[in-house]
C-alpha atoms as a PDB file:
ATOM      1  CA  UNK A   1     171.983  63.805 -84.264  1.00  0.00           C
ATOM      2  CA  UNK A   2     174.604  63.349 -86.846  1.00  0.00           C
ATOM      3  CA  UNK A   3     176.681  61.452 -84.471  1.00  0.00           C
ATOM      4  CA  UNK A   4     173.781  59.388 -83.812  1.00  0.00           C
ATOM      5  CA  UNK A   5     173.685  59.116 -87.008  1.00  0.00           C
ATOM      6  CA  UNK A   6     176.964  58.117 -87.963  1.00  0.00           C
ATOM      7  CA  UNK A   7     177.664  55.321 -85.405  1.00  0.00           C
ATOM      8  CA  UNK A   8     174.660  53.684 -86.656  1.00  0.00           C
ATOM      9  CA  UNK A   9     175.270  53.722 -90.163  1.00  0.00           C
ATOM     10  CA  UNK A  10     179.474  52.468 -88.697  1.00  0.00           C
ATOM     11  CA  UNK A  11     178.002  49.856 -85.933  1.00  0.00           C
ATOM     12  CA  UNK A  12     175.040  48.470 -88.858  1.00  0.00           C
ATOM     13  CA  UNK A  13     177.976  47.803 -91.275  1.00  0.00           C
ATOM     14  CA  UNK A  14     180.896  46.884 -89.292  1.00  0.00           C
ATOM     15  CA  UNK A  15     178.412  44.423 -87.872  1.00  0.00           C
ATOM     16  CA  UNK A  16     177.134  43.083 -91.132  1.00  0.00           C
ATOM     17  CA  UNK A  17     180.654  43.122 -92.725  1.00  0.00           C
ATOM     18  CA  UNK A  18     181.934  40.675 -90.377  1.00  0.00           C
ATOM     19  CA  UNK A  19     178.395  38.635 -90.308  1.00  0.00           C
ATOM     20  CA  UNK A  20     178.468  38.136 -93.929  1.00  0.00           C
ATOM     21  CA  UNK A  21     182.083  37.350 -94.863  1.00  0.00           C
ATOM     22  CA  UNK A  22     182.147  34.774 -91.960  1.00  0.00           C
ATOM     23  CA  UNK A  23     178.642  33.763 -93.614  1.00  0.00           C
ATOM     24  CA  UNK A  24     180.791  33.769 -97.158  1.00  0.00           C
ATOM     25  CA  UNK A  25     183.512  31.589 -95.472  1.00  0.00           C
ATOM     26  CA  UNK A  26     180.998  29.104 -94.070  1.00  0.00           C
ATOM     27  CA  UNK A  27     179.391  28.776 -97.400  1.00  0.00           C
ATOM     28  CA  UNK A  28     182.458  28.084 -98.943  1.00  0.00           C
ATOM     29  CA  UNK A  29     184.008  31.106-100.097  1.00  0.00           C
ATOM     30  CA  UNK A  30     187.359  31.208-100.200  1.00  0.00           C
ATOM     31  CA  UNK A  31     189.009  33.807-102.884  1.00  0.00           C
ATOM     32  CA  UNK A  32     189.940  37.042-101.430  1.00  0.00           C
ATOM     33  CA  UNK A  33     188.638  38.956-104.637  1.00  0.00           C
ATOM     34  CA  UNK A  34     185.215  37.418-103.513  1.00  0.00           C
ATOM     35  CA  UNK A  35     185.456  38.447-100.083  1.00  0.00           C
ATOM     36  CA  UNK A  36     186.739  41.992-101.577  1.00  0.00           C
ATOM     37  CA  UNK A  37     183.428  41.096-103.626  1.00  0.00           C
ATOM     38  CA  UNK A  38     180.949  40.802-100.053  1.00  0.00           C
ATOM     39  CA  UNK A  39     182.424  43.641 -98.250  1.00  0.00           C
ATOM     40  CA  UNK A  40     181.997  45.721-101.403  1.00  0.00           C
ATOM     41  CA  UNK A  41     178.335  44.568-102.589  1.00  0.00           C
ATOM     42  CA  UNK A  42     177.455  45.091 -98.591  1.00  0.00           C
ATOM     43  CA  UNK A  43     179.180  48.865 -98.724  1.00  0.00           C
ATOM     44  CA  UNK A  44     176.682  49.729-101.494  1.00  0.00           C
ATOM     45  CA  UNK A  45     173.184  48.181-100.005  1.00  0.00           C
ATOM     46  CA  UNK A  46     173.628  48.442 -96.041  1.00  0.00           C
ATOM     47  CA  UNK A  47     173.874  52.326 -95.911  1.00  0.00           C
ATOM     48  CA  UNK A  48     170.986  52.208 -97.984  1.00  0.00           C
ATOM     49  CA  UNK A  49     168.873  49.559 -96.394  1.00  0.00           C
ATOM     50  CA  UNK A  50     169.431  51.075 -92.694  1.00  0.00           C
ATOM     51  CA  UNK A  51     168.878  54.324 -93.854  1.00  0.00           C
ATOM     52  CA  UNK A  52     165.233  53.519 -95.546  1.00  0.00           C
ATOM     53  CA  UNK A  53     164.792  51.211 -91.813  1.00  0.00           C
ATOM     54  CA  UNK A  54     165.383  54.627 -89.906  1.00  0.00           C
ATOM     55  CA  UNK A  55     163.339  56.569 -92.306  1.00  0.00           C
ATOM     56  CA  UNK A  56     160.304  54.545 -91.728  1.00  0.00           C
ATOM     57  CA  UNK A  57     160.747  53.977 -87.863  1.00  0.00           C
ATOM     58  CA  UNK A  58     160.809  57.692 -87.748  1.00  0.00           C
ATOM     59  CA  UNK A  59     158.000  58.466 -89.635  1.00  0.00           C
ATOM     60  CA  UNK A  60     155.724  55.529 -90.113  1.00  0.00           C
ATOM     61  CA  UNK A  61     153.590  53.508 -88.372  1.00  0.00           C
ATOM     62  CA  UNK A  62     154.747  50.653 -86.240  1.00  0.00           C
ATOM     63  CA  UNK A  63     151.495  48.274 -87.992  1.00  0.00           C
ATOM     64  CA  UNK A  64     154.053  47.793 -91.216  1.00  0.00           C
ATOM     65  CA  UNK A  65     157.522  47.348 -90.102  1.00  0.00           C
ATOM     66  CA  UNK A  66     157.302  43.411 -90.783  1.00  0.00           C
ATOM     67  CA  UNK A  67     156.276  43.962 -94.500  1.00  0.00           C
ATOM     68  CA  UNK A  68     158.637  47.181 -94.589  1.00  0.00           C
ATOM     69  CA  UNK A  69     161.485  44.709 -93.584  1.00  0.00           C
ATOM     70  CA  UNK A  70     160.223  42.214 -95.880  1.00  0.00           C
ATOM     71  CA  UNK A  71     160.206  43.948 -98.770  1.00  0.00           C
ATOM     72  CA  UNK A  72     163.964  45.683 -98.271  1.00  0.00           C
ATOM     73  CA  UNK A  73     165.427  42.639 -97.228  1.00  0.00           C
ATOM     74  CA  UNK A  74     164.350  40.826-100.234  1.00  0.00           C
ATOM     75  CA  UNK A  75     165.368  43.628-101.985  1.00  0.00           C
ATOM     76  CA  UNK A  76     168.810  43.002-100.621  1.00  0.00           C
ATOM     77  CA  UNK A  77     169.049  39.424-101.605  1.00  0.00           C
ATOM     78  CA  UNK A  78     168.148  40.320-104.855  1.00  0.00           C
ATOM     79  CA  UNK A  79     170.222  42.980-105.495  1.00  0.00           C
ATOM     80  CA  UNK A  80     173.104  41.309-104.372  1.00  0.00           C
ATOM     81  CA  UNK A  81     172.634  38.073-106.063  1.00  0.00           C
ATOM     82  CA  UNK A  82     172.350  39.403-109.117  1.00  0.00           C
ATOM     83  CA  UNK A  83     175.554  41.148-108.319  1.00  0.00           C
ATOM     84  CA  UNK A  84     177.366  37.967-107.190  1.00  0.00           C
ATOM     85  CA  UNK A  85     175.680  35.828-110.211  1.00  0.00           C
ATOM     86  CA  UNK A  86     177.650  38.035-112.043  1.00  0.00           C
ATOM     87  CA  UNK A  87     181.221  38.464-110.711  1.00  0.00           C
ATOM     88  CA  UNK A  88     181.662  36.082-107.539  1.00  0.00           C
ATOM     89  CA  UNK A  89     184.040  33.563-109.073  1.00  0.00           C
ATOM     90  CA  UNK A  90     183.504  30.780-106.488  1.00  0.00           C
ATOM     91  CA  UNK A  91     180.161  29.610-105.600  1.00  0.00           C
ATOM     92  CA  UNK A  92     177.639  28.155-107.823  1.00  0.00           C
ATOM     93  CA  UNK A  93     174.351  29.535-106.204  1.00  0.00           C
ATOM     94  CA  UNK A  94     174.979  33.033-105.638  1.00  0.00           C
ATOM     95  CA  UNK A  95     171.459  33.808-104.747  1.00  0.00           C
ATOM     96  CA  UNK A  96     171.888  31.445-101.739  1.00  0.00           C
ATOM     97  CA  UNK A  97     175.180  33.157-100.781  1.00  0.00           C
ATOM     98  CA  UNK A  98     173.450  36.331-100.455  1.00  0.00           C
ATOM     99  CA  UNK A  99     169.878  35.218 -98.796  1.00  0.00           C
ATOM    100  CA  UNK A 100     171.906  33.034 -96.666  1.00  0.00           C
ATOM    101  CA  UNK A 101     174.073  36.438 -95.510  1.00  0.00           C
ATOM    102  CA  UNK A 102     171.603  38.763 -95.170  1.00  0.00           C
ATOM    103  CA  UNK A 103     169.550  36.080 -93.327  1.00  0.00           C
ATOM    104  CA  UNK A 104     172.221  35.789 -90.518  1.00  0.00           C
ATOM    105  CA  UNK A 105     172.739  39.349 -90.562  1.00  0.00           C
ATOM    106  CA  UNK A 106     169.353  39.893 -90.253  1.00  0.00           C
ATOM    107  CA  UNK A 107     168.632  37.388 -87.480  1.00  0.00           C
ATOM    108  CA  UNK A 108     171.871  38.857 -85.362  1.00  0.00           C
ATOM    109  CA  UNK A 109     170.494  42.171 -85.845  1.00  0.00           C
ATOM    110  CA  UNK A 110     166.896  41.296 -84.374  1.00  0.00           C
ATOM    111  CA  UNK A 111     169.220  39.989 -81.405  1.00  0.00           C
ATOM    112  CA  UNK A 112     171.042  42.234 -80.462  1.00  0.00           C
ATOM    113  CA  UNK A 113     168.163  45.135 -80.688  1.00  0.00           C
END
């Protein structure tokens, strides 16, 4: 179990790492303290996010894993906007940065499984 465990918690944020700073770098980001800034904001709210996703897959219903999702993802985006409202020095909607992120993390990640 803990290896379970621990390569999805490593394959969710490798994955979403490299999603959102190429998601950074299409929406103009180009500073490597702001990409520090990504990989950073994403190593404090992906452990957490995935964690609450495997909590409620193992225990709740499958009726309200749509609203689950749609309530931690926008949790997320706000959570990291207000982070990169505050320090991302390039950019002038940082909200947008971050929904437009997590949204192609979010979409690869419905992909792939």
């Amino acid at each position: 179990m803990v290896l379970y465990l621990i390569k999805m918690f490593g394959v969710s944020l490798g994955l979403t790492l490299m999603i959102e700073e190429a998601a950074a770098w299409i929406y103009g980001i180009r500073r490597g303290k702001d990409f520090l800034l990504v990989c950073l904001v994403n190593i404090l709210t992906n452990p957490a996010a995935v964690f609450l996703a495997w909590v409620w897959r193992m225990y709740m219903p499958d009726g309200g894993k749509f609203l689950f999702y749609l309530v931690a993802e926008t949790a997320v985006v706000v959570t990291e906007g207000k982070i990169y409202k505050a320090y991302l020095l390039e950019g002038r909607h940082p909200v947008w940065v971050s929904l437009a992120a997590n949204g192609c993390s979010f979409l690869l990640g419905l992909m792939i499984g």
